[in-house]
C-alpha atoms as a PDB file:
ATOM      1  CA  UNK A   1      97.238 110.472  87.538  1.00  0.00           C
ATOM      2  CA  UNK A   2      94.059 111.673  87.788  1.00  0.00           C
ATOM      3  CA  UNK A   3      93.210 112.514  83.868  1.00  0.00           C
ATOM      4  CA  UNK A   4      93.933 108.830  83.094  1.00  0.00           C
ATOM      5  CA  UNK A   5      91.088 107.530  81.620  1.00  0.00           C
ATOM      6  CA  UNK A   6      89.466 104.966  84.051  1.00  0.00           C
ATOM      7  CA  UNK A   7      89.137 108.083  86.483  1.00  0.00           C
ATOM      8  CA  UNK A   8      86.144 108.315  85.240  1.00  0.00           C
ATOM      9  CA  UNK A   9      84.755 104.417  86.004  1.00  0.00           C
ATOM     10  CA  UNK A  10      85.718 105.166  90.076  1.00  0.00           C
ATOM     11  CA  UNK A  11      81.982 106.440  91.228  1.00  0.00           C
ATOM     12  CA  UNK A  12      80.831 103.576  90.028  1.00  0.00           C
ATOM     13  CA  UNK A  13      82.263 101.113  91.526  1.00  0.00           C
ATOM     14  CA  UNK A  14      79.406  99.351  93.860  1.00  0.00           C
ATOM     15  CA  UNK A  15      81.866  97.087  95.792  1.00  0.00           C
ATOM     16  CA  UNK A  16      83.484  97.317  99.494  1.00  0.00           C
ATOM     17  CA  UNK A  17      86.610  98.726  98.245  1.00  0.00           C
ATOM     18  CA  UNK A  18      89.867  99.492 100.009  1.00  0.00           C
ATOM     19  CA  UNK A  19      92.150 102.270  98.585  1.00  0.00           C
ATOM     20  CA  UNK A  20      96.048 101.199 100.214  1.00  0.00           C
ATOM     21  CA  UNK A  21      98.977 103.341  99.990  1.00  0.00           C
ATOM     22  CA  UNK A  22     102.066 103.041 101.688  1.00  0.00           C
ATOM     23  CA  UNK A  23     103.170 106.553 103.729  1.00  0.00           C
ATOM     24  CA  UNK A  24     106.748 106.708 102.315  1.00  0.00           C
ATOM     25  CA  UNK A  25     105.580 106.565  98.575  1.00  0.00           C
ATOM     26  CA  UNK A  26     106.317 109.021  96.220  1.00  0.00           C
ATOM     27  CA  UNK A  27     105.259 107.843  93.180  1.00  0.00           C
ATOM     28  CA  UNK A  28     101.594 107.550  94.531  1.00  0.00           C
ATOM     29  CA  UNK A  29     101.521 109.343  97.615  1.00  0.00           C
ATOM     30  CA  UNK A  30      98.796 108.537 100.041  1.00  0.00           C
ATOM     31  CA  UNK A  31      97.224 112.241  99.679  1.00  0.00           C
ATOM     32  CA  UNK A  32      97.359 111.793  95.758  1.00  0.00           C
ATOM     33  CA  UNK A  33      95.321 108.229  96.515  1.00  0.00           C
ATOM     34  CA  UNK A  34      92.730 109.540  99.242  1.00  0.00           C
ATOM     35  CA  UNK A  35      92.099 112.607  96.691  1.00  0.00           C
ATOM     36  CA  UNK A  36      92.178 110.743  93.359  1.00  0.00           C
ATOM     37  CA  UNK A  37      91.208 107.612  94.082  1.00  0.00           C
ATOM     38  CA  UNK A  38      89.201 106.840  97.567  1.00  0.00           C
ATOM     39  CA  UNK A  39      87.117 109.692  97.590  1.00  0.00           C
ATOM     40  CA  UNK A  40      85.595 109.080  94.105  1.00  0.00           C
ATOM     41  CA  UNK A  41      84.487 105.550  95.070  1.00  0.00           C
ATOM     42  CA  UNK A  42      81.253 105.144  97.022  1.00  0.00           C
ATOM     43  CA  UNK A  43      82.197 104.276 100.758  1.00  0.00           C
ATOM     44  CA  UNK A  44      86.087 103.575  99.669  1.00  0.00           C
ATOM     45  CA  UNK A  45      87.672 102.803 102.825  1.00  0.00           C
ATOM     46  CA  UNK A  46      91.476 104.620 102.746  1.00  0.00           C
ATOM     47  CA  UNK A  47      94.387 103.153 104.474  1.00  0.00           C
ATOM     48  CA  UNK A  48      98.030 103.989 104.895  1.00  0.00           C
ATOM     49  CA  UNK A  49     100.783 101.582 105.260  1.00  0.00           C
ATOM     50  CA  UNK A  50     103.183 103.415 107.821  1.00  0.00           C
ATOM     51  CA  UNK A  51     106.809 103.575 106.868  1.00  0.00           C
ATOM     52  CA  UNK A  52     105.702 101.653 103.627  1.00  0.00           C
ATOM     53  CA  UNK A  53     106.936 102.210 100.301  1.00  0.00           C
ATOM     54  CA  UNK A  54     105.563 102.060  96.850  1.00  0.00           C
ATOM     55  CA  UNK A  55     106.206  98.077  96.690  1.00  0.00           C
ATOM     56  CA  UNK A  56     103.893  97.526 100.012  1.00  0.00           C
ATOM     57  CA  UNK A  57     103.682  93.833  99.379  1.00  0.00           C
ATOM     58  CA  UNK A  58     108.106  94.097  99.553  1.00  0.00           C
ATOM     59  CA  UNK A  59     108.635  96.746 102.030  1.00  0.00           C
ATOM     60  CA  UNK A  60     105.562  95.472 104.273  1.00  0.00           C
ATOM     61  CA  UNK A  61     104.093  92.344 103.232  1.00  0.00           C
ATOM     62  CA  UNK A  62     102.939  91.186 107.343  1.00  0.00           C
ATOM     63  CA  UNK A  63     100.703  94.176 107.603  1.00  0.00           C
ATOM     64  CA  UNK A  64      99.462  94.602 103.824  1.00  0.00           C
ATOM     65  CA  UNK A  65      98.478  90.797 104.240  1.00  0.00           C
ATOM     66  CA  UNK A  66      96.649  91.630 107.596  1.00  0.00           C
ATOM     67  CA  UNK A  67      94.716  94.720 106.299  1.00  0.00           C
ATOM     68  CA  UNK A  68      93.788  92.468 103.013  1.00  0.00           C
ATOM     69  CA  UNK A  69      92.508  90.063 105.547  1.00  0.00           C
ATOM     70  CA  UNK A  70      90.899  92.371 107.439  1.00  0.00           C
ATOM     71  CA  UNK A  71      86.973  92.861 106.738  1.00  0.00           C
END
């Protein structure tokens, strides 16, 4: 994932930003999206979905909807 090319754009990024990833995924684990993604964005806020798959908005669309929500 992480030699895509928009990798490279992510310190950049001058916007409250939250980096979601649901614990059970294994196509983008949440270690892979904290390392890759969150900490290259300037005061990314990281948050795991617990017992949440790769479709978070499917598996867990009550608390996805309440962290989007959340400010």
């Amino acid at each position: 994932m992480a030699n895509m090319s928009h990798f490279k754009r992510l310190p950049s990024i001058q916007i409250p930003t939250k980096v979601i990833a649901g614990e059970l995924d294994v196509s983008c684990p949440p270690e892979l999206m904290r390392n890759d993604i969150a900490q290259q964005i300037p005061n990314a806020r990281m948050h795991v979905i617990a017992g949440a798959t790769h479709m978070i908005s499917l598996t867990k669309p009550v608390e996805l909807a309440a962290l989007l929500l959340e400010k």
